[in-house]
C-alpha atoms as a PDB file:
ATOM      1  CA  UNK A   1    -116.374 -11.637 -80.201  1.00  0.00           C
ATOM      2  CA  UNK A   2    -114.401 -14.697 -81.480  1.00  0.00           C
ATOM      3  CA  UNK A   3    -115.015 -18.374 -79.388  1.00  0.00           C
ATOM      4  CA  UNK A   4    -111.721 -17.890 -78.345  1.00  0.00           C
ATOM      5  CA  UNK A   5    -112.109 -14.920 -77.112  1.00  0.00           C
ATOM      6  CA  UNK A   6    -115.186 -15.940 -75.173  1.00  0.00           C
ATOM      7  CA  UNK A   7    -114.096 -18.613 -73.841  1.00  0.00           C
ATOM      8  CA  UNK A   8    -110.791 -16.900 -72.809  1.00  0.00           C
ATOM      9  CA  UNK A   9    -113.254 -14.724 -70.762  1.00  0.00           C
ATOM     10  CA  UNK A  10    -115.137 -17.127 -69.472  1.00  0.00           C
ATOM     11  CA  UNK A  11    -112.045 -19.240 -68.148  1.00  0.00           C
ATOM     12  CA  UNK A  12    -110.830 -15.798 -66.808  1.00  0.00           C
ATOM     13  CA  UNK A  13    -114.241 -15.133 -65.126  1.00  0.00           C
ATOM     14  CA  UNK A  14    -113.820 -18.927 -63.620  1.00  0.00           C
ATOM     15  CA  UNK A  15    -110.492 -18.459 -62.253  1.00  0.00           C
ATOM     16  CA  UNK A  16    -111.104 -15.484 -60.784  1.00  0.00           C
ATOM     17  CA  UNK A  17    -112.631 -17.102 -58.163  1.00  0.00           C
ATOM     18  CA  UNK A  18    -112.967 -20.268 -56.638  1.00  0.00           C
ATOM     19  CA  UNK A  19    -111.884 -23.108 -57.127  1.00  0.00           C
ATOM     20  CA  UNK A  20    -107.947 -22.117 -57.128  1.00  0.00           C
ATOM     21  CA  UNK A  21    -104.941 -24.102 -57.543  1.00  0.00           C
ATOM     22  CA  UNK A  22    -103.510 -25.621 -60.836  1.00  0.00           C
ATOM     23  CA  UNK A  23    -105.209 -29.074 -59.619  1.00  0.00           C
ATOM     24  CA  UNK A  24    -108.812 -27.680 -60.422  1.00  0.00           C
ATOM     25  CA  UNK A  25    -108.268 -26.999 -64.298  1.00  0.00           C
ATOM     26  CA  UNK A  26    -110.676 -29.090 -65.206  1.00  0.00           C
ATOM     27  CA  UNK A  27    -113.136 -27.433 -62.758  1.00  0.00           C
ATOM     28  CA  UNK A  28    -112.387 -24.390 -64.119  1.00  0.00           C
ATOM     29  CA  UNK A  29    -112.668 -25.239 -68.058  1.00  0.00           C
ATOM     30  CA  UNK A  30    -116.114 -26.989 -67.441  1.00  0.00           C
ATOM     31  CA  UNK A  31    -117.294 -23.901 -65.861  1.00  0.00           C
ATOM     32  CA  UNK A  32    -116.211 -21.815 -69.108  1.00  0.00           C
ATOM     33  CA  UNK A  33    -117.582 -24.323 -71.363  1.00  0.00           C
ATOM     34  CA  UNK A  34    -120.793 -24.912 -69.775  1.00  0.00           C
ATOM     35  CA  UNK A  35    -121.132 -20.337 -69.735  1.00  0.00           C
ATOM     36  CA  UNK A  36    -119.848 -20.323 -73.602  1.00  0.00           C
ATOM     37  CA  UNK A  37    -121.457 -23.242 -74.901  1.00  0.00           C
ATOM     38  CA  UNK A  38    -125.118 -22.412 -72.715  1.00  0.00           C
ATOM     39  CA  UNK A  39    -125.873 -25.440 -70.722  1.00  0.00           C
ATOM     40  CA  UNK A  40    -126.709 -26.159 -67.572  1.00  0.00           C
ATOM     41  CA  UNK A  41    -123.047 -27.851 -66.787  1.00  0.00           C
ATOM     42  CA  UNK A  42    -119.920 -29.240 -68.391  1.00  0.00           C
ATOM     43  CA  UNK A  43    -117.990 -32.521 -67.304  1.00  0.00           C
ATOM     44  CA  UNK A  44    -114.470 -33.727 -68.518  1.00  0.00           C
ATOM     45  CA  UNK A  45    -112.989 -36.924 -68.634  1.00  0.00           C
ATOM     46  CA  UNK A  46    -110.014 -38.770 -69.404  1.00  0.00           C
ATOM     47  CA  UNK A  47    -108.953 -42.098 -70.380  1.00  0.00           C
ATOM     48  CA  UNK A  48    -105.290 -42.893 -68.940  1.00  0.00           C
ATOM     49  CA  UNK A  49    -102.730 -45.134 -70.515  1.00  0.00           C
ATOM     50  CA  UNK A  50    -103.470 -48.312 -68.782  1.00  0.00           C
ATOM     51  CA  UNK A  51    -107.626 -47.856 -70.422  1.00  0.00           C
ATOM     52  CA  UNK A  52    -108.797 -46.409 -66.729  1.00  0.00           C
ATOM     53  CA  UNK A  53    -111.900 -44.187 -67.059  1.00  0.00           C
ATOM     54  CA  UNK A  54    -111.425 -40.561 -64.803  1.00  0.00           C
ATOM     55  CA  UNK A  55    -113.158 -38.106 -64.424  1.00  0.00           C
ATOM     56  CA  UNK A  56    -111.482 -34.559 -64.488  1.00  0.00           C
ATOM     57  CA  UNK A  57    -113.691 -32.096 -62.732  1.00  0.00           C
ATOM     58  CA  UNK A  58    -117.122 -30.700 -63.457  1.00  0.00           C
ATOM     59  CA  UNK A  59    -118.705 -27.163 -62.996  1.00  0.00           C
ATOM     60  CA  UNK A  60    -121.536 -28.512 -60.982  1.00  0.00           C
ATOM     61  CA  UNK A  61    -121.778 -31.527 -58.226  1.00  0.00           C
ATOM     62  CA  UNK A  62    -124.743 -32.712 -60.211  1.00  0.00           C
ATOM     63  CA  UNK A  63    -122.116 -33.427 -63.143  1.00  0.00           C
ATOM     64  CA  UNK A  64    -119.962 -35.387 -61.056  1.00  0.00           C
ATOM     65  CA  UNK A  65    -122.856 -37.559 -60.137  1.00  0.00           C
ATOM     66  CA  UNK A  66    -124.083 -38.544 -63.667  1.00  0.00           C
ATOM     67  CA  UNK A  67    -120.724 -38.984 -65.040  1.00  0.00           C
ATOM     68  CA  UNK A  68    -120.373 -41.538 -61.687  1.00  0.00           C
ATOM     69  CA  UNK A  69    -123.294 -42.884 -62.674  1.00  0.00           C
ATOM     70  CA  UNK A  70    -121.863 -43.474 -66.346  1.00  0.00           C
ATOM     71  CA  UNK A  71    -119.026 -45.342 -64.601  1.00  0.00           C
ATOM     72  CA  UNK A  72    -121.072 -47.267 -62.712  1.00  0.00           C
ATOM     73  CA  UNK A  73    -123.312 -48.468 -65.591  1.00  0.00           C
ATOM     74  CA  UNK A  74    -120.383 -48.735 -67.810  1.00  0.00           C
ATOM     75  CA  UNK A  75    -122.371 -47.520 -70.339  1.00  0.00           C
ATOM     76  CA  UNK A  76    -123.525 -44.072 -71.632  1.00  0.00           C
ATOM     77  CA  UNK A  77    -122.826 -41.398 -74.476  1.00  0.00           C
ATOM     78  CA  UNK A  78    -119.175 -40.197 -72.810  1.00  0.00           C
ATOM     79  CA  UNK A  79    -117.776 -43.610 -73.238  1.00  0.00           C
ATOM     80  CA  UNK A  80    -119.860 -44.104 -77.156  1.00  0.00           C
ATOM     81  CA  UNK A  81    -118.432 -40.576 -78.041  1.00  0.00           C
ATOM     82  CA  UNK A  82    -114.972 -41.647 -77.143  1.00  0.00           C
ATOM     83  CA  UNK A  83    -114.941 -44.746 -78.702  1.00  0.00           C
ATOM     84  CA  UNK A  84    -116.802 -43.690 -82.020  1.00  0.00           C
ATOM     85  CA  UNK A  85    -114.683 -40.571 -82.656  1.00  0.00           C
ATOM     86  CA  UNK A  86    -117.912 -38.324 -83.235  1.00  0.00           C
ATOM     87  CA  UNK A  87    -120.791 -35.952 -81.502  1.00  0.00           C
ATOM     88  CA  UNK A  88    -122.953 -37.619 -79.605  1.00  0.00           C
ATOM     89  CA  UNK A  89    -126.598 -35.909 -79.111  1.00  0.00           C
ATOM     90  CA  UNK A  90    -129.104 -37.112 -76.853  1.00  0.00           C
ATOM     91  CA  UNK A  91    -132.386 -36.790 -75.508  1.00  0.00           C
ATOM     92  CA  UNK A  92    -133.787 -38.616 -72.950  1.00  0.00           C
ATOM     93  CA  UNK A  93    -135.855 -41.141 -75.624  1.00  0.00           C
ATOM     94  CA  UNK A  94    -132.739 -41.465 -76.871  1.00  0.00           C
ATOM     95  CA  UNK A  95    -130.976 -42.127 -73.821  1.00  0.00           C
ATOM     96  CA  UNK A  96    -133.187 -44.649 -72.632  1.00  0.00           C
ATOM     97  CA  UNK A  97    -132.859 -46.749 -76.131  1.00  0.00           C
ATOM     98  CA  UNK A  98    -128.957 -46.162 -76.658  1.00  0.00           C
ATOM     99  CA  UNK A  99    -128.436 -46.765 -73.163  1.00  0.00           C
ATOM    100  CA  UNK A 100    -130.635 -47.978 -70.568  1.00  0.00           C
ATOM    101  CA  UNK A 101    -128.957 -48.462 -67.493  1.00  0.00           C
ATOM    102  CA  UNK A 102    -127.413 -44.928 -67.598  1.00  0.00           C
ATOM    103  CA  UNK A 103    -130.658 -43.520 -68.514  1.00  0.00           C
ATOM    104  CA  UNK A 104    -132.210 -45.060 -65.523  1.00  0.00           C
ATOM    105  CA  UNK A 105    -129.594 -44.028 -63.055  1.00  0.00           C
ATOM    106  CA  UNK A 106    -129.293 -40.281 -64.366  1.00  0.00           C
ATOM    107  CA  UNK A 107    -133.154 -39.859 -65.020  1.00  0.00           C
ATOM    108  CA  UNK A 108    -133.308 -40.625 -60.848  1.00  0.00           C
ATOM    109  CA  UNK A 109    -130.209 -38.936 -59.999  1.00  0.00           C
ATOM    110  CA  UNK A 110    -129.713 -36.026 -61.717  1.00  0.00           C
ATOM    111  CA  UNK A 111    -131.644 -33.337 -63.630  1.00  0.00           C
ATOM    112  CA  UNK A 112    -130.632 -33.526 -66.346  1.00  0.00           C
ATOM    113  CA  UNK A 113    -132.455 -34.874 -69.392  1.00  0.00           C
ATOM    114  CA  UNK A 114    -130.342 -34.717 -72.639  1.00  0.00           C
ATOM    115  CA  UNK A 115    -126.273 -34.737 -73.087  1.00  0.00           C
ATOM    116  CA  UNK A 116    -123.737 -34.236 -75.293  1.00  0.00           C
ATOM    117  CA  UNK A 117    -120.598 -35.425 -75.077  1.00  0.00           C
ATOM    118  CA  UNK A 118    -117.642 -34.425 -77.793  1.00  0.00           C
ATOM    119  CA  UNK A 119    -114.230 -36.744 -78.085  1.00  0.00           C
ATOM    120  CA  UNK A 120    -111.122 -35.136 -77.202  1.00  0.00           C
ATOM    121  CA  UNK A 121    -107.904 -35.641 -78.624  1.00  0.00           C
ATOM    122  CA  UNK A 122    -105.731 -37.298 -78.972  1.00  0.00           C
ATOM    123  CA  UNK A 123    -103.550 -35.084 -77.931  1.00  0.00           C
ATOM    124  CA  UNK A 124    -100.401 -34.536 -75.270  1.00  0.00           C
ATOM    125  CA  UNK A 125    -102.147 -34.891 -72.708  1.00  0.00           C
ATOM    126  CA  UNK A 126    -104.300 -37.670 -73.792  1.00  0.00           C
ATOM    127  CA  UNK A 127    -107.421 -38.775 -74.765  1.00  0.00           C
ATOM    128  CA  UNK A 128    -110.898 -38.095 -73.254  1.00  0.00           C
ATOM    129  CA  UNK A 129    -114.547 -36.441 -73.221  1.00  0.00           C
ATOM    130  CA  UNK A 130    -116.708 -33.224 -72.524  1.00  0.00           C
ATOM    131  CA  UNK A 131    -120.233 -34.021 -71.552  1.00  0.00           C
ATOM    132  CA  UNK A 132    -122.224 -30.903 -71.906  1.00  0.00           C
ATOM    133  CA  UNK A 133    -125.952 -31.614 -69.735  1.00  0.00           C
ATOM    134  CA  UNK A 134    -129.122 -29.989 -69.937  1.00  0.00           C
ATOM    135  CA  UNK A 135    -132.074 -30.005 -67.564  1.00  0.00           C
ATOM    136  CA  UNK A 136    -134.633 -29.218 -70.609  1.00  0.00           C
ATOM    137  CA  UNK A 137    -134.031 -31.741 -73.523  1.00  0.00           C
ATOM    138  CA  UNK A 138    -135.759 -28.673 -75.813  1.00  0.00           C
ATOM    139  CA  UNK A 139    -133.095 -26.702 -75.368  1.00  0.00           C
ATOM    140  CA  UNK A 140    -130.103 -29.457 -77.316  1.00  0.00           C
ATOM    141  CA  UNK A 141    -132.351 -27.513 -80.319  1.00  0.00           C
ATOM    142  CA  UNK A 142    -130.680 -24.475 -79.551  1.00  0.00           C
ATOM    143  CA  UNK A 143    -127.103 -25.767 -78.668  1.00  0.00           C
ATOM    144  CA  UNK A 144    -124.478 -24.676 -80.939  1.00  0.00           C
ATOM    145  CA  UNK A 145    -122.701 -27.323 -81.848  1.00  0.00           C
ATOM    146  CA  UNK A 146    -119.989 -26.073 -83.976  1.00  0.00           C
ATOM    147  CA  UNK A 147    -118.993 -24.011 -81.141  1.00  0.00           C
ATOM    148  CA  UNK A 148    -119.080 -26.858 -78.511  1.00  0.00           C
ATOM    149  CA  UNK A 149    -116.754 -28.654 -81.039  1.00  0.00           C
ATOM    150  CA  UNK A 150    -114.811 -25.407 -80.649  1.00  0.00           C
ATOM    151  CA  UNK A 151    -114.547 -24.987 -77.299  1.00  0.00           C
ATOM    152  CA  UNK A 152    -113.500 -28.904 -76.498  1.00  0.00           C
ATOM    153  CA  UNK A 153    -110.399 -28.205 -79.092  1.00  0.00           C
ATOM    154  CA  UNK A 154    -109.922 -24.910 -76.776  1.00  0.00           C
ATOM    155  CA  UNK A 155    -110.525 -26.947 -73.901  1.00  0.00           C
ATOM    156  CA  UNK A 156    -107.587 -29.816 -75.001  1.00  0.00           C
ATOM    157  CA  UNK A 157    -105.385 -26.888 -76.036  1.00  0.00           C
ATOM    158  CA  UNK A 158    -105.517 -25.882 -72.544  1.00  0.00           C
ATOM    159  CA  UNK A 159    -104.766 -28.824 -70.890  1.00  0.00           C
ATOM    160  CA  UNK A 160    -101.734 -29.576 -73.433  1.00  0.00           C
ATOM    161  CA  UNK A 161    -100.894 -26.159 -72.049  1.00  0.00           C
ATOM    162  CA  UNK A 162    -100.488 -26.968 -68.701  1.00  0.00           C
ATOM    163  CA  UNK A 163     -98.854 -30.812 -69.298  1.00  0.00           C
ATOM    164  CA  UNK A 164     -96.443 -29.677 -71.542  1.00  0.00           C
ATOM    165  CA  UNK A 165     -95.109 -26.133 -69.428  1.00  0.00           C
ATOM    166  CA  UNK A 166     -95.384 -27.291 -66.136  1.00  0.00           C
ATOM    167  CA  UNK A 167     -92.924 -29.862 -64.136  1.00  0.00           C
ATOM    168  CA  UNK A 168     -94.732 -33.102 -62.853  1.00  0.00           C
ATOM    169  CA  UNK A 169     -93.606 -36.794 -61.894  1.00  0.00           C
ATOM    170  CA  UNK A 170     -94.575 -39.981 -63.889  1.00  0.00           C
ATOM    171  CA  UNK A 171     -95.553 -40.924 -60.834  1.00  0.00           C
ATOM    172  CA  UNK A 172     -98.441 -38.345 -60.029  1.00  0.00           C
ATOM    173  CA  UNK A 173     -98.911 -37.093 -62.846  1.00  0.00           C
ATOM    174  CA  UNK A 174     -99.924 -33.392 -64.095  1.00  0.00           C
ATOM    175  CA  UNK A 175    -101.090 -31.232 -61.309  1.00  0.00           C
ATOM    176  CA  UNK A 176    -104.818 -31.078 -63.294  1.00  0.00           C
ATOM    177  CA  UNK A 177    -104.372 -34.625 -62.674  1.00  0.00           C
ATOM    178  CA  UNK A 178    -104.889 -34.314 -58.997  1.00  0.00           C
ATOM    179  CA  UNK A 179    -108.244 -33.306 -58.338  1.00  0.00           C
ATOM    180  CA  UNK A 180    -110.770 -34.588 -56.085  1.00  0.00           C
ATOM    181  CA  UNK A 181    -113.170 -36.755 -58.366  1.00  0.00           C
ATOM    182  CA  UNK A 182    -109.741 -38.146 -59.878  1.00  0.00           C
ATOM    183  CA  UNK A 183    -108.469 -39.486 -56.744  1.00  0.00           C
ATOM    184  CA  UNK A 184    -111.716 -40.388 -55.605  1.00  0.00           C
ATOM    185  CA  UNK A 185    -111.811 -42.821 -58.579  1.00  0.00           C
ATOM    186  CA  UNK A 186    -108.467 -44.013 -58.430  1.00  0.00           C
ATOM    187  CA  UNK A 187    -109.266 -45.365 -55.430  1.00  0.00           C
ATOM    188  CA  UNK A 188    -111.767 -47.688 -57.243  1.00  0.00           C
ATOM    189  CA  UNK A 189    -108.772 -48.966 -59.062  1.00  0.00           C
ATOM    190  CA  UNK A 190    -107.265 -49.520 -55.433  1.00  0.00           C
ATOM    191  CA  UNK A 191    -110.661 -51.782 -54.530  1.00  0.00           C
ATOM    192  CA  UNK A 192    -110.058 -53.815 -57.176  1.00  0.00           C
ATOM    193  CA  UNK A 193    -106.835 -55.166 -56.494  1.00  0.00           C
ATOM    194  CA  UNK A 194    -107.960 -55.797 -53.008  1.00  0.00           C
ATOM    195  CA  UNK A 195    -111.391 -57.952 -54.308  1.00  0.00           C
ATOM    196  CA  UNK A 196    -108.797 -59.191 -56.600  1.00  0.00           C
ATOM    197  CA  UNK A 197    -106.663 -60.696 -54.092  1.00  0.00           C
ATOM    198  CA  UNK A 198    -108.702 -61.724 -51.417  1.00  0.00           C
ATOM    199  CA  UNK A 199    -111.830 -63.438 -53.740  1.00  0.00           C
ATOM    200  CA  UNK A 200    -108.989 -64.640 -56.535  1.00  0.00           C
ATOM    201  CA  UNK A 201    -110.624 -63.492 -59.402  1.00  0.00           C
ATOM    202  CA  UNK A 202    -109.145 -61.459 -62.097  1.00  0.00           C
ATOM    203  CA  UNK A 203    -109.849 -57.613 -61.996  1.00  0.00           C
ATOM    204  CA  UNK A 204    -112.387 -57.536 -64.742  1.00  0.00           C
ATOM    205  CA  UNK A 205    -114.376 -59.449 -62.639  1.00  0.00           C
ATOM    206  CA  UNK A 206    -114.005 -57.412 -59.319  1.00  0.00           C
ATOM    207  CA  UNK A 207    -114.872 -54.205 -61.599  1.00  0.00           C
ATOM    208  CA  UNK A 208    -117.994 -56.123 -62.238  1.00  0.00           C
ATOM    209  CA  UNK A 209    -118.844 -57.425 -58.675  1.00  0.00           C
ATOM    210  CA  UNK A 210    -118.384 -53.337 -57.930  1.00  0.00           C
ATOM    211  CA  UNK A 211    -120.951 -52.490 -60.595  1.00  0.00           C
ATOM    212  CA  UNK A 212    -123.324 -55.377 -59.314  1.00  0.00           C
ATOM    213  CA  UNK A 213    -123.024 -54.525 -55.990  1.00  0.00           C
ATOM    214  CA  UNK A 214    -123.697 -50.789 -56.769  1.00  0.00           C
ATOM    215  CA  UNK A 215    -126.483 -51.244 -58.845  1.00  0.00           C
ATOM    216  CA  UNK A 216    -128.267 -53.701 -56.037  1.00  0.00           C
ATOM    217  CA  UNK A 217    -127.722 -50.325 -53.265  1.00  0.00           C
ATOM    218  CA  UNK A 218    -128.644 -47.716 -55.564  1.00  0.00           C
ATOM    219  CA  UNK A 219    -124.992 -46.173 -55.033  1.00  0.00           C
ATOM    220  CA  UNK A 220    -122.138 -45.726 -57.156  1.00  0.00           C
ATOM    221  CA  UNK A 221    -119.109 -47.594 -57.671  1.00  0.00           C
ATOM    222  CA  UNK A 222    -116.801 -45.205 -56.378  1.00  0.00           C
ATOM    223  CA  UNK A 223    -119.134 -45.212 -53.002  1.00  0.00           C
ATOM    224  CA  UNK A 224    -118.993 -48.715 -52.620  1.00  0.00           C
ATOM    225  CA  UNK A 225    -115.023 -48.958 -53.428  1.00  0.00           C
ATOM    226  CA  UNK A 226    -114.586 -46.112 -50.415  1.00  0.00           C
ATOM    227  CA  UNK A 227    -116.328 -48.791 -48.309  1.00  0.00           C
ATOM    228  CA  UNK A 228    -114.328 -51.570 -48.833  1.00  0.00           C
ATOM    229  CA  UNK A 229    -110.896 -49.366 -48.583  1.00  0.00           C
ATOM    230  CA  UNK A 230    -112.488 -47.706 -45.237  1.00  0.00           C
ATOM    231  CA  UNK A 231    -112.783 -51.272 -44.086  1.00  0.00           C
ATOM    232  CA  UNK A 232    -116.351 -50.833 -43.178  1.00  0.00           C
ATOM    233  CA  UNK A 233    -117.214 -53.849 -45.861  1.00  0.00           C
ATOM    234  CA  UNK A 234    -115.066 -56.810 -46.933  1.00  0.00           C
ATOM    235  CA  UNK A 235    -115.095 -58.095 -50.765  1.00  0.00           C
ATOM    236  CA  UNK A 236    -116.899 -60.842 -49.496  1.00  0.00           C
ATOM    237  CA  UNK A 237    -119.935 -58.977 -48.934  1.00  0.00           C
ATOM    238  CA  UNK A 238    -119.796 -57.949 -52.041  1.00  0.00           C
ATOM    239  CA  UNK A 239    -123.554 -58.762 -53.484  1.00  0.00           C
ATOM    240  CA  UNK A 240    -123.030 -60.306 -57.170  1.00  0.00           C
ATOM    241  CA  UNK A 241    -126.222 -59.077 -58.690  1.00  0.00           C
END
């Protein structure tokens, strides 16, 4: 059996069951990648036209939380993938030399212990990432990485798929666009325009009083923007680091 064919099994297998709706795409294609590719979970990401980082969906929770914790260091092998054009592979030596703060964060928060992430695109629906994980750094060994590469071109095939035959607003978006983890970062993008206006600083800077103040709580960005949009903290309580 073909990759293709695999993975159109897999993605069959996925959406066959939960998660339904066209707004959980992504969950769906993580699942299939992380069953074709064999690793413990999948995460996508995108990178929108204005240069916003968002995550797409993940096949596991733990996957949301290290590629929150990416965000939140503003570092890791998603973003280094992205911006280099290639395959990155990496261990957790690796991922403690490379990138530190990320390393720290997902060595505490999450099982896993070696990633790789593969650019996507560009294509019509954009630009982004898949961030395979595993829990057992032995196993990237065993990973096949000509057919990861294969499955994140299947992966931004499918997505192309559903932006280009399927009607959507400017305003929202494609309906893949919509899912949880998106919106829940978008609203960092909200928290920022309120530190913005209410310290007077430009938004660079109240992205970075967000990543200070996260890294000082042990808590991620897009927790600490939900706080100040809640109203259960002001930006001025922001801590700077």
């Amino acid at each position: 059996m073909t990759i293709a064919h695999r993975f159109a099994a897999a993605l069959a297998a996925a959406s066959g069951s939960e998660p339904a709706g066209p707004e959980m795409l992504p969950v769906r294609l993580s699942r299939a990648c992380a069953a074709v590719v064999d690793v413990d979970a999948a995460g996508l990401s995108t990178v929108d036209s204005a240069g916003r980082w968002l995550p797409l969906g993940a096949s596991q929770p733990a996957a949301s939380t290290a590629e929150r914790l990416q965000f939140t260091a503003g570092e890791g092998p998603c973003r280094s993938s992205l911006a280099d054009g290639q395959p990155v592979l990496a261990v957790q030596e690796d991922l403690c030399r490379r990138w530190p703060e990320f390393a720290g964060l997902l060595l505490a928060g999450t099982p896993y212990r070696a990633v790789i992430a593969l650019p996507l695109g560009p294509a019509p629906w954009g630009s982004g990432a898949l961030d395979l994980y595993l829990t057992d750094e032995a196993t990237i060994a065993h990973v096949d990485v000509f057919a990861a590469t294969a499955v994140g071109e299947l992966v931004s095939s499918a997505l192309s798929d559903a932006t280009i035959w399927s009607t959507w607003t400017s305003e929202e978006g494609p309906h893949w666009l919509r899912g949880s983890d998106t919106r829940r970062r978008v609203r960092v993008w909200e928290a920022m325009g309120m530190i913005s206006l209410d310290l007077d600083v430009p938004v660079e800077e109240a992205l970075a009083l967000l990543r200070a103040d996260a890294r000082w709580g042990s808590r991620s960005v897009d927790e600490v923007a939900a706080d100040l949009l809640t109203g259960r903290r002001a930006p001025a309580d922001l801590r700077p680091g």
